[in-house]
N, C-alpha and C. Protein backbone atom coordinates (compact mmCIF):
# COMPACT_ATOMS: atom_id res chain seq x y z
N UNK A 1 115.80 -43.37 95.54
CA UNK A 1 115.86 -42.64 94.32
C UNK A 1 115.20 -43.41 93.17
N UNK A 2 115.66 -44.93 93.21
CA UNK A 2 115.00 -45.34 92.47
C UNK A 2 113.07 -45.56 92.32
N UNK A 3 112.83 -45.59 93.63
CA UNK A 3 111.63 -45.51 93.92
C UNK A 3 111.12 -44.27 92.94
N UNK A 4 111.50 -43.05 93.45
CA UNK A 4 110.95 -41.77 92.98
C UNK A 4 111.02 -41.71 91.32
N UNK A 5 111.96 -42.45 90.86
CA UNK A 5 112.40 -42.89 89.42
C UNK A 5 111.26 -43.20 89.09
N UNK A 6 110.67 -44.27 89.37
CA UNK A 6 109.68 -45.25 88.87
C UNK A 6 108.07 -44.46 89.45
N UNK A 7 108.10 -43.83 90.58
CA UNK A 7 106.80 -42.80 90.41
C UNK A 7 106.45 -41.96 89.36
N UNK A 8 108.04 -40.97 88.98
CA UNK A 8 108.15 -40.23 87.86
C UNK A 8 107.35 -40.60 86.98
N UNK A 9 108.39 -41.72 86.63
CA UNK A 9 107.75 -42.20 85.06
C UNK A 9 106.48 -43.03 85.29
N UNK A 10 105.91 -43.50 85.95
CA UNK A 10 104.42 -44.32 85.84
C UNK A 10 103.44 -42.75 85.78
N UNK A 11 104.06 -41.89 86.80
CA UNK A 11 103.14 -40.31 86.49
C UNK A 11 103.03 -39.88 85.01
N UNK A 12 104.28 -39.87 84.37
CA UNK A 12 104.58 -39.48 83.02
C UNK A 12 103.45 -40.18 82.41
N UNK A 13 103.69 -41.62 82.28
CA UNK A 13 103.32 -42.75 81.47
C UNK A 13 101.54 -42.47 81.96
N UNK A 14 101.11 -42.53 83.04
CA UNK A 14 99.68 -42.21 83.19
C UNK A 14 99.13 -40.86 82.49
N UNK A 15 99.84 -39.78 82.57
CA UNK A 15 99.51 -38.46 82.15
C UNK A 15 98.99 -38.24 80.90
N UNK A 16 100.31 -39.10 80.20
CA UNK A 16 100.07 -39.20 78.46
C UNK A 16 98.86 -39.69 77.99
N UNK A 17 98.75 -40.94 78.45
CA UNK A 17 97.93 -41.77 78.77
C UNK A 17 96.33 -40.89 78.65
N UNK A 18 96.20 -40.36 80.23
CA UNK A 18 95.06 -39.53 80.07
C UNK A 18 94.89 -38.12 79.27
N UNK A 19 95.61 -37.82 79.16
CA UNK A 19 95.78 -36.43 77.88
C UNK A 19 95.79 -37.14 76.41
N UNK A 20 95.87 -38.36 76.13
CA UNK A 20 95.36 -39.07 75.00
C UNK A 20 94.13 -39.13 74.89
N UNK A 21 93.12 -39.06 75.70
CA UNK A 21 91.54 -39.19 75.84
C UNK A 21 90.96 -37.72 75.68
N UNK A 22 91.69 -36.86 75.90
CA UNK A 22 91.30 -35.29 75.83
C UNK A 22 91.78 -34.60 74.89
N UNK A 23 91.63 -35.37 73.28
CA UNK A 23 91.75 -34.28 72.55
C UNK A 23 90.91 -33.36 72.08
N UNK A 24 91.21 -31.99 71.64
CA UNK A 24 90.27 -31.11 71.27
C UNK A 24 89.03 -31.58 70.57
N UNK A 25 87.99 -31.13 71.36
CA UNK A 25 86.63 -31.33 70.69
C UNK A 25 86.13 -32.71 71.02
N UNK A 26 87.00 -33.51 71.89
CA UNK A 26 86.21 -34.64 72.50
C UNK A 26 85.39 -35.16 73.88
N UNK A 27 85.86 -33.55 74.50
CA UNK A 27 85.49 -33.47 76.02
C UNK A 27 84.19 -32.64 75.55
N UNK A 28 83.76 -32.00 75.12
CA UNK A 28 82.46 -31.53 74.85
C UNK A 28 81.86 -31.54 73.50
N UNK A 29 80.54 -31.75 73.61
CA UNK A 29 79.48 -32.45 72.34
C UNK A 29 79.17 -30.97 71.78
N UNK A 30 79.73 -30.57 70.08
CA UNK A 30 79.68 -29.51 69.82
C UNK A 30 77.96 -29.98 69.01
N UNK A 31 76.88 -29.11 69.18
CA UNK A 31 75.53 -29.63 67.89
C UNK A 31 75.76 -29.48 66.71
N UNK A 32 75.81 -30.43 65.25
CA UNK A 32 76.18 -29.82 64.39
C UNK A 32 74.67 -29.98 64.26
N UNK A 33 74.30 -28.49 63.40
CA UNK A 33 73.13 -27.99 63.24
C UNK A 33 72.91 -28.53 61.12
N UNK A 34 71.82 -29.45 61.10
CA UNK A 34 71.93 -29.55 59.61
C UNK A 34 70.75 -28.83 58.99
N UNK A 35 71.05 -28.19 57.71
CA UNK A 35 69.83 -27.53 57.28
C UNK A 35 68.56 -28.23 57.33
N UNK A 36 67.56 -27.09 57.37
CA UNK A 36 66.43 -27.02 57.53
C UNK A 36 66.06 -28.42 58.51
N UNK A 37 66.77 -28.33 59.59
CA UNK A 37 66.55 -29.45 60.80
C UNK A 37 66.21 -28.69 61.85
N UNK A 38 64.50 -28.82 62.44
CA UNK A 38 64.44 -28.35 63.66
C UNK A 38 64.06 -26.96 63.59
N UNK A 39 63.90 -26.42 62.41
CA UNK A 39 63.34 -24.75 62.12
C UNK A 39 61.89 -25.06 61.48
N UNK A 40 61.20 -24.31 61.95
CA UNK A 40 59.75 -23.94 61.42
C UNK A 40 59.78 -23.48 59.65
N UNK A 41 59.02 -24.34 58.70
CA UNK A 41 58.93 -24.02 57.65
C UNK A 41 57.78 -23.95 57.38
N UNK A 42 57.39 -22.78 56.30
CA UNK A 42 55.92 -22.11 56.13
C UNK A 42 55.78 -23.32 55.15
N UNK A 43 54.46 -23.71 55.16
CA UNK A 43 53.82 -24.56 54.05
C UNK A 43 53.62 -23.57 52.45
N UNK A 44 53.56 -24.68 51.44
CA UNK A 44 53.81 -23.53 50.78
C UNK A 44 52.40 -23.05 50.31
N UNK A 45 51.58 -23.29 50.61
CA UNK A 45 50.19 -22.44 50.37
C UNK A 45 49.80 -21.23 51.23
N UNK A 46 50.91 -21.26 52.31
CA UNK A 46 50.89 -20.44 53.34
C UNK A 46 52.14 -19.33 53.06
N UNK A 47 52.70 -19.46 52.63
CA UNK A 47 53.84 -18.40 51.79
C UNK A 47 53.31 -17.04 51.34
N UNK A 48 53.98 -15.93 51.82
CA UNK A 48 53.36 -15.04 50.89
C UNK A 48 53.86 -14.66 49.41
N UNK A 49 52.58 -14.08 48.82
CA UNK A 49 52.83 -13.86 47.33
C UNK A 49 53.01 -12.11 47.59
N UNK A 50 53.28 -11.66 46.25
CA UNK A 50 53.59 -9.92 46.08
C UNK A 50 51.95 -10.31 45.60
N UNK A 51 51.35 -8.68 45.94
CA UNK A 51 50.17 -8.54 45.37
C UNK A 51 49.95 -8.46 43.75
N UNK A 52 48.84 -9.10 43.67
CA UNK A 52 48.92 -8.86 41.84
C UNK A 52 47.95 -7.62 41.54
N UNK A 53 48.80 -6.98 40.85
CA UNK A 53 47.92 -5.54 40.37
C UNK A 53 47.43 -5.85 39.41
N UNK A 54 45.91 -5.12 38.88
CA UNK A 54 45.40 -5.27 37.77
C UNK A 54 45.92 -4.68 36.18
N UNK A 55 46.36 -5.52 35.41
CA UNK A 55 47.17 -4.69 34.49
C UNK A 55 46.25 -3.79 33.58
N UNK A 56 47.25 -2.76 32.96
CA UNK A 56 46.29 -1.83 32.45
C UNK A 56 45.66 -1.55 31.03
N UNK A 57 45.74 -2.59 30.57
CA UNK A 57 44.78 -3.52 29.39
C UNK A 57 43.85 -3.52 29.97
N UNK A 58 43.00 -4.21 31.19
CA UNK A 58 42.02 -4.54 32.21
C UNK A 58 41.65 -3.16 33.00
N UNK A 59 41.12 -2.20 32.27
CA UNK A 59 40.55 -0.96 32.88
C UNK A 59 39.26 -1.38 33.71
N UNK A 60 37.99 -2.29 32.91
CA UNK A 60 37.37 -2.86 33.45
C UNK A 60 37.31 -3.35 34.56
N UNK A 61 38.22 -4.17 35.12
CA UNK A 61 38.24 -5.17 36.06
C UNK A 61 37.69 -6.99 35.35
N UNK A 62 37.56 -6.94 34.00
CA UNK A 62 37.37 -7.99 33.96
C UNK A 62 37.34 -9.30 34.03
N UNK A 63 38.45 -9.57 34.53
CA UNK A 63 39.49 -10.76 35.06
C UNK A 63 38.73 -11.35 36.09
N UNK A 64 37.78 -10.20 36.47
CA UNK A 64 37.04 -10.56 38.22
C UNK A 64 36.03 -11.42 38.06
N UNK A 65 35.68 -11.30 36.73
CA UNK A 65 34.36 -11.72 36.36
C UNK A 65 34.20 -13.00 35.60
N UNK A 66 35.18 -13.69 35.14
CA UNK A 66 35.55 -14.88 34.16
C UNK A 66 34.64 -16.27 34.90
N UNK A 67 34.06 -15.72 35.87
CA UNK A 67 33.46 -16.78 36.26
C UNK A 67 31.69 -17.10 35.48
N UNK A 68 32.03 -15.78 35.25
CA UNK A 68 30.73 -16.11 34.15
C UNK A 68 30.95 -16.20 33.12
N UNK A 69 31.67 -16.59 31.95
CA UNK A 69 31.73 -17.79 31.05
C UNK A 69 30.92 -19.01 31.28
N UNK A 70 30.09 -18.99 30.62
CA UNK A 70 29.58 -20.37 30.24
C UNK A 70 27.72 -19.99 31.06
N UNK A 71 28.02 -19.05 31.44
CA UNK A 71 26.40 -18.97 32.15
C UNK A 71 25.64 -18.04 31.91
N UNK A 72 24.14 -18.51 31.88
CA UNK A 72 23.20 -18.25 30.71
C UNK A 72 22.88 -15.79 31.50
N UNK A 73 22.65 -15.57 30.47
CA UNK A 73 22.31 -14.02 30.75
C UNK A 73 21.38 -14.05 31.86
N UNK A 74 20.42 -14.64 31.79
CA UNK A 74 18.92 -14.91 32.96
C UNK A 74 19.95 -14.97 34.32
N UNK A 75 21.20 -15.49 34.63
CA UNK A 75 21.65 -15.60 35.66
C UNK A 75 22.74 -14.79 35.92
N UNK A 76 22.61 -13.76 35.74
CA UNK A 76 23.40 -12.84 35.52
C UNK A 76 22.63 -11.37 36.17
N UNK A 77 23.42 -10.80 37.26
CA UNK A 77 22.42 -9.56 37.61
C UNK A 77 23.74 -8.31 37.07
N UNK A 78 22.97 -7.55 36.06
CA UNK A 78 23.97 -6.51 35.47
C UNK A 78 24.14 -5.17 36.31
N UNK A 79 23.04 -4.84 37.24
CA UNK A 79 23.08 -4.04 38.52
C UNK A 79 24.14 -3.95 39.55
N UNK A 80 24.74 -5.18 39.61
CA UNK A 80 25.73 -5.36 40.62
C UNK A 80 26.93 -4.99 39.52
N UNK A 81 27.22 -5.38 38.06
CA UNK A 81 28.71 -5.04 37.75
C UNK A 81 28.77 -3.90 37.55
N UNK A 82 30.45 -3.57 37.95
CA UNK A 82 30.98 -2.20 37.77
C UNK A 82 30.48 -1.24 36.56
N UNK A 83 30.57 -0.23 36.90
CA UNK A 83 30.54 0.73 35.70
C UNK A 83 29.86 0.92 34.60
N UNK A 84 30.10 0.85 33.01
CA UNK A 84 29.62 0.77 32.26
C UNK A 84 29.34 -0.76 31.85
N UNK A 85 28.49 -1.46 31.27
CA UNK A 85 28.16 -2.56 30.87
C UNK A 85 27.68 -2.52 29.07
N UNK A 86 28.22 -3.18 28.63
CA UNK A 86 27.71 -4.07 27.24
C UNK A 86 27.40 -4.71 26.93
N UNK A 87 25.80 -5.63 26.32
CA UNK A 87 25.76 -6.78 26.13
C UNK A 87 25.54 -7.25 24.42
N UNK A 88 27.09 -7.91 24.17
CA UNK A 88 26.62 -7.88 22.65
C UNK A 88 25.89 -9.19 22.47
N UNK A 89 24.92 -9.44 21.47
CA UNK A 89 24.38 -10.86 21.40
C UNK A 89 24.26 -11.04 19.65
N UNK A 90 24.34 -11.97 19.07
CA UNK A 90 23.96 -12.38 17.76
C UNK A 90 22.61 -11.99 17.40
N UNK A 91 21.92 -11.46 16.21
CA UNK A 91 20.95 -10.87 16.11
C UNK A 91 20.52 -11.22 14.49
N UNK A 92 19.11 -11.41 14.94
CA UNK A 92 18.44 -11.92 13.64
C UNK A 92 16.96 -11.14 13.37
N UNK A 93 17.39 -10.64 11.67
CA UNK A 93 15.85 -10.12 11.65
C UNK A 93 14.98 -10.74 11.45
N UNK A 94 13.73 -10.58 11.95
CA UNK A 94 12.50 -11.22 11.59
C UNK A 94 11.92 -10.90 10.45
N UNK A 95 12.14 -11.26 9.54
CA UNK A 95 11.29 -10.67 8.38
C UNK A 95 11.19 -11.79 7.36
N UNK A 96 9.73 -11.50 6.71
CA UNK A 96 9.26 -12.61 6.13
C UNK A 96 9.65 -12.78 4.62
N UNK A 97 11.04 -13.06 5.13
CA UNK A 97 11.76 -13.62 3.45
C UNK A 97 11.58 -14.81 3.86
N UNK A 98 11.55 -16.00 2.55
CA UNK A 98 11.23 -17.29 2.16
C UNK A 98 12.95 -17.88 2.36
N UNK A 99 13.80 -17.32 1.77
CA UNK A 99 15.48 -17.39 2.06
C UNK A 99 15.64 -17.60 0.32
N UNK A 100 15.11 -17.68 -0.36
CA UNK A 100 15.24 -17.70 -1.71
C UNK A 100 16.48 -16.98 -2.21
N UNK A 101 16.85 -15.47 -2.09
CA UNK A 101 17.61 -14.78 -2.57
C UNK A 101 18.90 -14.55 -1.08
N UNK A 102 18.81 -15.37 -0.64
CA UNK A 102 19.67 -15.51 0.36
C UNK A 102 20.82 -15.59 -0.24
N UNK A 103 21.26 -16.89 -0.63
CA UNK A 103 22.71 -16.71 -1.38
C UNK A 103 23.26 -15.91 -2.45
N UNK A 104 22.10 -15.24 -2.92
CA UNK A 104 23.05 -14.01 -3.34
C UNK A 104 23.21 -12.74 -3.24
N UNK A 105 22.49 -12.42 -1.98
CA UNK A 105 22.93 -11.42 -1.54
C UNK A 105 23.38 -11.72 0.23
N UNK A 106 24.64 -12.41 0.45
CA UNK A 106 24.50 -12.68 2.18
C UNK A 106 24.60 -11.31 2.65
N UNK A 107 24.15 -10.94 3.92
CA UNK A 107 24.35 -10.00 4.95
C UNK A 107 25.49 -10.23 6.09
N UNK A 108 26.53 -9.15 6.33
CA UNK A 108 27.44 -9.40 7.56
C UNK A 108 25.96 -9.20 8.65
N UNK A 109 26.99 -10.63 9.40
CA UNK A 109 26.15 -10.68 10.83
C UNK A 109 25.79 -9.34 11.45
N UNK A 110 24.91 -9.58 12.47
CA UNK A 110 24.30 -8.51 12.94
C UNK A 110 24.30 -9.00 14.48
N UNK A 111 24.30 -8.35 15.35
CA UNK A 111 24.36 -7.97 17.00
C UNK A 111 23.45 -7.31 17.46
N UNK A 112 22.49 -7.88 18.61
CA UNK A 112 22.02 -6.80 19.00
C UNK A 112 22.65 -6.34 20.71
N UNK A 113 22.83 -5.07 21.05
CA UNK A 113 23.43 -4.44 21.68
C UNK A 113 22.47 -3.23 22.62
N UNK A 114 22.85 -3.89 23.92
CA UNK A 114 22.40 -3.50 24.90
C UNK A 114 23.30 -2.78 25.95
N UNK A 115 22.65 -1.92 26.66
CA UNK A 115 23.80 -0.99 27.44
C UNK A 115 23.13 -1.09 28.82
N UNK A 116 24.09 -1.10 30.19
CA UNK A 116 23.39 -0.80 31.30
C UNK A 116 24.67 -0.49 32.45
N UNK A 117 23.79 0.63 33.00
CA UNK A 117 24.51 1.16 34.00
C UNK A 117 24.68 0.69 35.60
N UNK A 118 26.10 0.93 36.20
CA UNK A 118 26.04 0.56 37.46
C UNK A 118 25.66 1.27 38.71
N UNK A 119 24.54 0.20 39.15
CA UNK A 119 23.45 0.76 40.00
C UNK A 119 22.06 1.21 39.17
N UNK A 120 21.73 0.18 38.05
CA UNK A 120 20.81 0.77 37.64
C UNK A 120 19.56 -0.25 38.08
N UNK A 121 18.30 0.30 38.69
CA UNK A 121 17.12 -0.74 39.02
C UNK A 121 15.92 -0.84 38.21
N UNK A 122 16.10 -0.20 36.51
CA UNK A 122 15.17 -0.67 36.35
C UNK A 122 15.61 -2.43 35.44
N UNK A 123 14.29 -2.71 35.22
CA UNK A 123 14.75 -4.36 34.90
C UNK A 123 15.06 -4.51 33.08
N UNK A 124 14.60 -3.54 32.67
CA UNK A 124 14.72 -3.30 31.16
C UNK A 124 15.87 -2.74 30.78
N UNK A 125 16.74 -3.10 30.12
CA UNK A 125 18.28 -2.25 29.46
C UNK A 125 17.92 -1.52 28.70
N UNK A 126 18.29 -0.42 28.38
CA UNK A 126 18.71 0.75 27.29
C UNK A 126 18.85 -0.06 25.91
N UNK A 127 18.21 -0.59 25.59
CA UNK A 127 18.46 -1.26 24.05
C UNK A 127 18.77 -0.55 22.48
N UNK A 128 19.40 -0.42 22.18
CA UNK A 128 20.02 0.04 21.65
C UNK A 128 19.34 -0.90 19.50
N UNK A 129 19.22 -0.38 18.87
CA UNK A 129 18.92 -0.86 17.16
C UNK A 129 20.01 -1.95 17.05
N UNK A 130 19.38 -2.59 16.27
CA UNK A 130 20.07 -3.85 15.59
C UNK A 130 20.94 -3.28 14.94
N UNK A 131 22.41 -3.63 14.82
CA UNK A 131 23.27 -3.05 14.09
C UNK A 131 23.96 -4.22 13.61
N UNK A 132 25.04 -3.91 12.33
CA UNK A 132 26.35 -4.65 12.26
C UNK A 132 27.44 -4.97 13.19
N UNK A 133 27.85 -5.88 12.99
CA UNK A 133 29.31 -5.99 13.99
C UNK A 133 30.15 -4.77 14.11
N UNK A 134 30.60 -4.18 12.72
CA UNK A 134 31.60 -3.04 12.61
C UNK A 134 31.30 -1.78 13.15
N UNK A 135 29.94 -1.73 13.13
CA UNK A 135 28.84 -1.01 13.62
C UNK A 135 28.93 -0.68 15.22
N UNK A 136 30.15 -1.39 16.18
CA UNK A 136 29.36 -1.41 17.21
C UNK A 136 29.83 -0.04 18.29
N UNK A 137 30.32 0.80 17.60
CA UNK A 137 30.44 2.06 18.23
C UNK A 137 31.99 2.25 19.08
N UNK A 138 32.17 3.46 19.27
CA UNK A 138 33.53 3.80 19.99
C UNK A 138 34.39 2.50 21.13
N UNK A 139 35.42 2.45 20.81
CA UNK A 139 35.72 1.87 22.06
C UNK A 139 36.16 2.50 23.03
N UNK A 140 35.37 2.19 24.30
CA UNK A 140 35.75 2.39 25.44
C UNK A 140 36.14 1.73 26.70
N UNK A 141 37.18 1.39 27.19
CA UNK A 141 38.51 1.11 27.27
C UNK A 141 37.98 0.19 28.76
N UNK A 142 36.91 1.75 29.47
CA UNK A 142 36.42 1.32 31.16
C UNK A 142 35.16 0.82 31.03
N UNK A 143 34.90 0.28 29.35
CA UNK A 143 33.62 -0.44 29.73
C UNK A 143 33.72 -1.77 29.65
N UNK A 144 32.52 -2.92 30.49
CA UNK A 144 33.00 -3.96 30.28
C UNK A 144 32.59 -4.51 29.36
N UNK A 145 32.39 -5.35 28.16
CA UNK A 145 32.19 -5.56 27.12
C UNK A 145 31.71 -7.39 27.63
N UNK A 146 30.55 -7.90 27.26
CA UNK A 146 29.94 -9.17 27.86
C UNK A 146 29.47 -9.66 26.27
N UNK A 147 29.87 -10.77 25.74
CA UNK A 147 29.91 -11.29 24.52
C UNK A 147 29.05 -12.49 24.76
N UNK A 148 27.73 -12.70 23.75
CA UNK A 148 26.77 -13.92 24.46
C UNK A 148 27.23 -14.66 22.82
N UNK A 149 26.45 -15.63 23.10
CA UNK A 149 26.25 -16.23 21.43
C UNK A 149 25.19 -16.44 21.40
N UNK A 150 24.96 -17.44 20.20
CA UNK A 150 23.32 -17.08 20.00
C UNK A 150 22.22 -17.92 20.83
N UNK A 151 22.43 -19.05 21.41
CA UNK A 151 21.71 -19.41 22.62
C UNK A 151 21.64 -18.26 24.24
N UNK A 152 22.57 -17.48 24.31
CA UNK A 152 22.14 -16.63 25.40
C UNK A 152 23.53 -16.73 26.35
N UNK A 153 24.05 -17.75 26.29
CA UNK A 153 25.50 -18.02 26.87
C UNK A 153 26.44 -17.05 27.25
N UNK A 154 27.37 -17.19 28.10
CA UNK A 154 28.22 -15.81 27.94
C UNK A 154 29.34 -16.44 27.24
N UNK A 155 29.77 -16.08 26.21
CA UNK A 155 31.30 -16.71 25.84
C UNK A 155 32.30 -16.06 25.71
N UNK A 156 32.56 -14.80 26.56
CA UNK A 156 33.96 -13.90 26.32
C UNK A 156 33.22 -12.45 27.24
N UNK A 157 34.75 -12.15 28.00
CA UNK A 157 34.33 -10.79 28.56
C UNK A 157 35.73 -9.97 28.37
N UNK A 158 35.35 -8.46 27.87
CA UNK A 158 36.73 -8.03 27.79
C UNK A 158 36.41 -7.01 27.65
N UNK A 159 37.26 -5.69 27.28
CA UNK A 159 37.55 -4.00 27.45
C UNK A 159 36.87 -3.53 26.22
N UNK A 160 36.36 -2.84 26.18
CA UNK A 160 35.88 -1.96 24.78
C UNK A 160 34.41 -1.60 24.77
């Protein structure tokens, strides 16, 4: 009896023993998953954007064209842009004043103003009279409006 006594309890005493090594969650390796570990992430140049619509200030499309700022008219083919075209430029008369009575009578600047259509092949624009600035006729909204200065430059493109 005593024998079986002492099996008992060394069984007991072993049991505990090994059921001490098996507590929950130590017999199997749970993954803890940590963010953004091991998932595919888009680069961010590779991300998509919402499309940008043209706002409607920009009837023209002018926004498209800002790349010509700064470059001379000669490099510029007006055949290829959209729609209606404008070219305003600074404008000077030729006439054989000495400049004597210049300062007292100044003149508002003057523009000269050229028009051309899209798809048009001949090489000459629709030129239009030397006018005033205030002078320069209706605005229209879908034309593109190409602003030179007085070397030939483009320095501004916009609606009107």
């Amino acid at each position: 009896m005593r024998f079986m006594l002492n099996i008992v309890g060394c069984g007991l005493l072993a049991g505990s023993l090994l059921t001490g090594c098996f507590t929950p969650g130590a017999g199997d390796a749970q993954p803890r998953s940590r963010p953004n570990l091991g998932q595919y992430q888009i680069p961010l140049n590779q991300r998509p954007e919402p499309t940008r619509r043209i706002p409607d200030d920009d009837l023209c499309r002018s926004k498209l064209f800002l790349g010509l700022i700064g470059q001379h008219e000669g490099g510029i083919v007006f055949a290829t842009l959209p729609g209606r075209t404008r070219v305003v430029k600074p404008a000077e008369l030729e006439l054989d004043e000495d400049g004597f009575w210049q300062d007292t009578r100044p003149e508002p600047p003057l523009v000269e103003v050229r028009e051309y259509l899209s798809g048009q092949t001949l090489y000459t624009p629709a030129i239009r009279t030397v006018s005033r600035v205030d002078n320069l006729g209706p605005i229209i909204r879908e034309r593109l409006t190409v602003e030179l200065d007085a070397g030939g430059y483009v320095k501004a493109l916009n609606c009107r």
